[in-house]
C-alpha atoms as a PDB file:
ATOM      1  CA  UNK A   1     -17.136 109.074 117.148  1.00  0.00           C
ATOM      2  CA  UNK A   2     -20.015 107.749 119.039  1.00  0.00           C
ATOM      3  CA  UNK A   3     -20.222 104.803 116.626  1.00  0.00           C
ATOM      4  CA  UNK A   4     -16.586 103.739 117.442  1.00  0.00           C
ATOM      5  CA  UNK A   5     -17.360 104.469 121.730  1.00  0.00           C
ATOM      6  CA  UNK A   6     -20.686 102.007 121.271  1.00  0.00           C
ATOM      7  CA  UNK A   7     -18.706  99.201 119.390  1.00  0.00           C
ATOM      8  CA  UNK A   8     -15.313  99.334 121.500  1.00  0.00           C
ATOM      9  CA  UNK A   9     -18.244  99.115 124.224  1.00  0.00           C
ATOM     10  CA  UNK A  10     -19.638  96.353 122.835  1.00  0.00           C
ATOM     11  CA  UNK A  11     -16.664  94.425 121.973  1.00  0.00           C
ATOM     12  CA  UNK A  12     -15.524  94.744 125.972  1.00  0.00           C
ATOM     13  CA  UNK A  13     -18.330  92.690 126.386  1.00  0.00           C
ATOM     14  CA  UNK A  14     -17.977  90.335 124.289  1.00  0.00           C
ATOM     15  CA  UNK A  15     -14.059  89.858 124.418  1.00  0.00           C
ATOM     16  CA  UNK A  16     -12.648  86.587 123.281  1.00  0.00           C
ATOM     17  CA  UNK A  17     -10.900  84.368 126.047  1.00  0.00           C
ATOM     18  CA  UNK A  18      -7.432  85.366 124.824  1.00  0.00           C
ATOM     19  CA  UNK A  19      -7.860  88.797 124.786  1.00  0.00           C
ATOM     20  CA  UNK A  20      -9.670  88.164 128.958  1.00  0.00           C
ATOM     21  CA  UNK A  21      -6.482  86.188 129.349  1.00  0.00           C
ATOM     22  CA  UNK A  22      -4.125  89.443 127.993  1.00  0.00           C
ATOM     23  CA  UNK A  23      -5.887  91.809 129.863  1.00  0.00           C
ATOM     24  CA  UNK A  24      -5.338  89.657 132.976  1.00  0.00           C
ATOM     25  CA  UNK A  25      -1.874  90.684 133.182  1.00  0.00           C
ATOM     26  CA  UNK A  26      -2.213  93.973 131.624  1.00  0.00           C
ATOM     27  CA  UNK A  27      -4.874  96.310 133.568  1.00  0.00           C
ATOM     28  CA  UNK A  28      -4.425  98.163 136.842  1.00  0.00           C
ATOM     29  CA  UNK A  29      -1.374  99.003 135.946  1.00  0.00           C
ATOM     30  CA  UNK A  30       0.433  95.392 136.067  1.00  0.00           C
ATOM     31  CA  UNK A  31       2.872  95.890 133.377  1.00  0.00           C
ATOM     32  CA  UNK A  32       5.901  98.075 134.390  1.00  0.00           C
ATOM     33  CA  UNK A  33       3.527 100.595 135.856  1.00  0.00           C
ATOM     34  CA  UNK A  34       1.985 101.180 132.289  1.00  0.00           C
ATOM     35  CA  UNK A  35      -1.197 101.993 131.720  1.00  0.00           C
ATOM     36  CA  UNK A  36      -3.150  99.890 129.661  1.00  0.00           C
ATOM     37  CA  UNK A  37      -6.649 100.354 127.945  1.00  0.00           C
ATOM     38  CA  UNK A  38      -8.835  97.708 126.294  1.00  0.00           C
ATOM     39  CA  UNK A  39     -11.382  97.706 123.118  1.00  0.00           C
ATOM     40  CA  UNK A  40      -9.801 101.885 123.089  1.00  0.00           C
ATOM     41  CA  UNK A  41     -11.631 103.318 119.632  1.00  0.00           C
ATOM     42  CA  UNK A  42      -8.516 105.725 117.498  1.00  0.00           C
ATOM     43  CA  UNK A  43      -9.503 106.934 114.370  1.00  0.00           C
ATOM     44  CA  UNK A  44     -11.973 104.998 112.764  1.00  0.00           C
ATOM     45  CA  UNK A  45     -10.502 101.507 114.637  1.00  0.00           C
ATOM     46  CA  UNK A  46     -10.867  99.826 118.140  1.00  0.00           C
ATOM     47  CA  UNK A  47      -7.835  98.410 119.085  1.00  0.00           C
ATOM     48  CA  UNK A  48      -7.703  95.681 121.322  1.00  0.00           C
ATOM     49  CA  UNK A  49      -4.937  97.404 123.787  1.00  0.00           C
ATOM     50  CA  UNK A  50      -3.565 100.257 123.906  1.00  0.00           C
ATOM     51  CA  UNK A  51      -1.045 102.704 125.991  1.00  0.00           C
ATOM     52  CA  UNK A  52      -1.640 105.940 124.681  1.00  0.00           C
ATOM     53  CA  UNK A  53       1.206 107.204 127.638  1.00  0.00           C
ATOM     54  CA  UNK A  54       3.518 104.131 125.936  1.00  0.00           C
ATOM     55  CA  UNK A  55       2.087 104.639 121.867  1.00  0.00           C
ATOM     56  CA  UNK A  56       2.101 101.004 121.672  1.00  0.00           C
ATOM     57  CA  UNK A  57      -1.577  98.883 120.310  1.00  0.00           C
ATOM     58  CA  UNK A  58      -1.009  95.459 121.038  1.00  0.00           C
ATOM     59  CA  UNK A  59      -3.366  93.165 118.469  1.00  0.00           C
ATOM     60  CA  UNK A  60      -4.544  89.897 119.388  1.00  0.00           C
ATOM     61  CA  UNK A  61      -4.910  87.825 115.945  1.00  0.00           C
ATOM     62  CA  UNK A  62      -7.016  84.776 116.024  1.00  0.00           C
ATOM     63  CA  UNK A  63      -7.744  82.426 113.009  1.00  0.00           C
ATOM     64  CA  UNK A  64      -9.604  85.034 111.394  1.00  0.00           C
ATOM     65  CA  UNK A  65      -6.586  87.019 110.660  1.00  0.00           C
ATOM     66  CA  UNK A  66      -4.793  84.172 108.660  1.00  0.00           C
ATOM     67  CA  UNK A  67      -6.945  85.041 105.357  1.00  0.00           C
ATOM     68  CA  UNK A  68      -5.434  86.632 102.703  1.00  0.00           C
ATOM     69  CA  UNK A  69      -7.824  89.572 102.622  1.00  0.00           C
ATOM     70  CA  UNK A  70      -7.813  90.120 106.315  1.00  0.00           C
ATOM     71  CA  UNK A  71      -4.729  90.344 106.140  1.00  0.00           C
ATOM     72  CA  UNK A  72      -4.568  93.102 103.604  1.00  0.00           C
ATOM     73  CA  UNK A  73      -6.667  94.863 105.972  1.00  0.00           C
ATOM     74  CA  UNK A  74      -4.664  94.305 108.610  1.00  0.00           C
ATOM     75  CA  UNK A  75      -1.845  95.542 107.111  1.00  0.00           C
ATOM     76  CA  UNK A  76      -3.827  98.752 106.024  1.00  0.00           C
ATOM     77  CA  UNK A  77      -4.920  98.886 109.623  1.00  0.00           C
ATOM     78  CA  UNK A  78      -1.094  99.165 110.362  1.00  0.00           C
ATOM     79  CA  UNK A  79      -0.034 101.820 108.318  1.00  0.00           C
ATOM     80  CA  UNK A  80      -2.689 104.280 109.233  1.00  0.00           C
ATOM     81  CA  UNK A  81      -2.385 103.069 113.179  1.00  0.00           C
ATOM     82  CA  UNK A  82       1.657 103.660 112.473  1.00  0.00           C
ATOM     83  CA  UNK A  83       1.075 106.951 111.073  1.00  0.00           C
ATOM     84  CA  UNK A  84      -0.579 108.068 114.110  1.00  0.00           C
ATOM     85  CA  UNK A  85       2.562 107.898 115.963  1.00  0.00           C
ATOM     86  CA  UNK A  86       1.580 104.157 117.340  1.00  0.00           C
ATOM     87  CA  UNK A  87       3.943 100.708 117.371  1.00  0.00           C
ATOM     88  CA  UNK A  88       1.889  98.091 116.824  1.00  0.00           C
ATOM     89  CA  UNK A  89       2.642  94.380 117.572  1.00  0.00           C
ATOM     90  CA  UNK A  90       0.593  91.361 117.123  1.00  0.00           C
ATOM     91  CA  UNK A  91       0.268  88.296 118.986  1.00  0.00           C
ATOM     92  CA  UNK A  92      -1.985  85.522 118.234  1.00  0.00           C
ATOM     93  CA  UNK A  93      -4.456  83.485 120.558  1.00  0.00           C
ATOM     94  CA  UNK A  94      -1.813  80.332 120.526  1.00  0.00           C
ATOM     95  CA  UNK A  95       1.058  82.607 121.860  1.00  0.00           C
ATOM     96  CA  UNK A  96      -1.530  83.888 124.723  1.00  0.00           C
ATOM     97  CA  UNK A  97      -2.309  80.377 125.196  1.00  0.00           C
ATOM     98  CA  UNK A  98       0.896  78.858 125.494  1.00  0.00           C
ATOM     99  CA  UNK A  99       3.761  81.414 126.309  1.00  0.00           C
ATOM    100  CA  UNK A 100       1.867  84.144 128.520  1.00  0.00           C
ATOM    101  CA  UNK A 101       4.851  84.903 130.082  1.00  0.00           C
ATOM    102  CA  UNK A 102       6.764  85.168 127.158  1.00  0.00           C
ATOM    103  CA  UNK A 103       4.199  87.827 125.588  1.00  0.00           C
ATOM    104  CA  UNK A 104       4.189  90.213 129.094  1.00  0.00           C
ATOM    105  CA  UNK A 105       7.936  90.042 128.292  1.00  0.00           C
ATOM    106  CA  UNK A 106       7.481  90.849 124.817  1.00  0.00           C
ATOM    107  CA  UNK A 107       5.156  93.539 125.611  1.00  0.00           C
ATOM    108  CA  UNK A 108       7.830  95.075 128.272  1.00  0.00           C
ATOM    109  CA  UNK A 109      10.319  95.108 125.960  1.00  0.00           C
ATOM    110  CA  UNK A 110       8.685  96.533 122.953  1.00  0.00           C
ATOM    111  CA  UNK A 111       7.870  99.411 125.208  1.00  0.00           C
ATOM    112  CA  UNK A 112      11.298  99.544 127.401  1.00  0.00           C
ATOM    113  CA  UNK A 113      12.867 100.206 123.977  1.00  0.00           C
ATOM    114  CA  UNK A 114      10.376 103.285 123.341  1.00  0.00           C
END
């Protein structure tokens, strides 16, 4: 478990601009009073946001997610997240880029419906 603390660690600190972006409308609390934790290691992954009160990962996909094997991994990834008890949904960089608002809303919803 230590392996998983040190990476989601590391990957805080090296978070892509999207995912800085995300979290810019997600921490303290932001979204409908949920709270919201980044880079959060469960099982053997590190999600890249998660509401454990909420069960609901949010993924941020960049262009390394568009290959056919990551994608089989990703998928993987979602079934054993999914058995957990988590919803997962996935948004890519573009969607942070361009519809921010549209992905808070997203996010709200997804977990207004839980």
């Amino acid at each position: 478990m230590e392996r998983f603390r040190k990476n989601a660690q590391n990957l805080r600190k090296r978070q892509t601009s999207a995912e800085a972006r995300l979290w810019r409308v997600l921490r303290n609390r932001q979204l409908a009073r949920w709270k919201f934790r980044r880079q959060h290691p469960i099982d053997r992954y590190v999600v890249d946001f998660v509401t454990l009160d909420g069960k609901l990962i949010v993924e941020v996909d960049g262009e390394t997610h568009s290959t056919a094997r990551q994608l089989a991994r990703d998928d993987e990834r979602t079934r054993i997240l999914s058995s957990l008890g988590f919803n997962i949904v996935r948004v890519t960089n573009i969607d942070i880029y361009e519809n921010i608002e549209g992905v808070q809303e997203m996010i709200a919803l997804t977990l207004g419906s839980i």
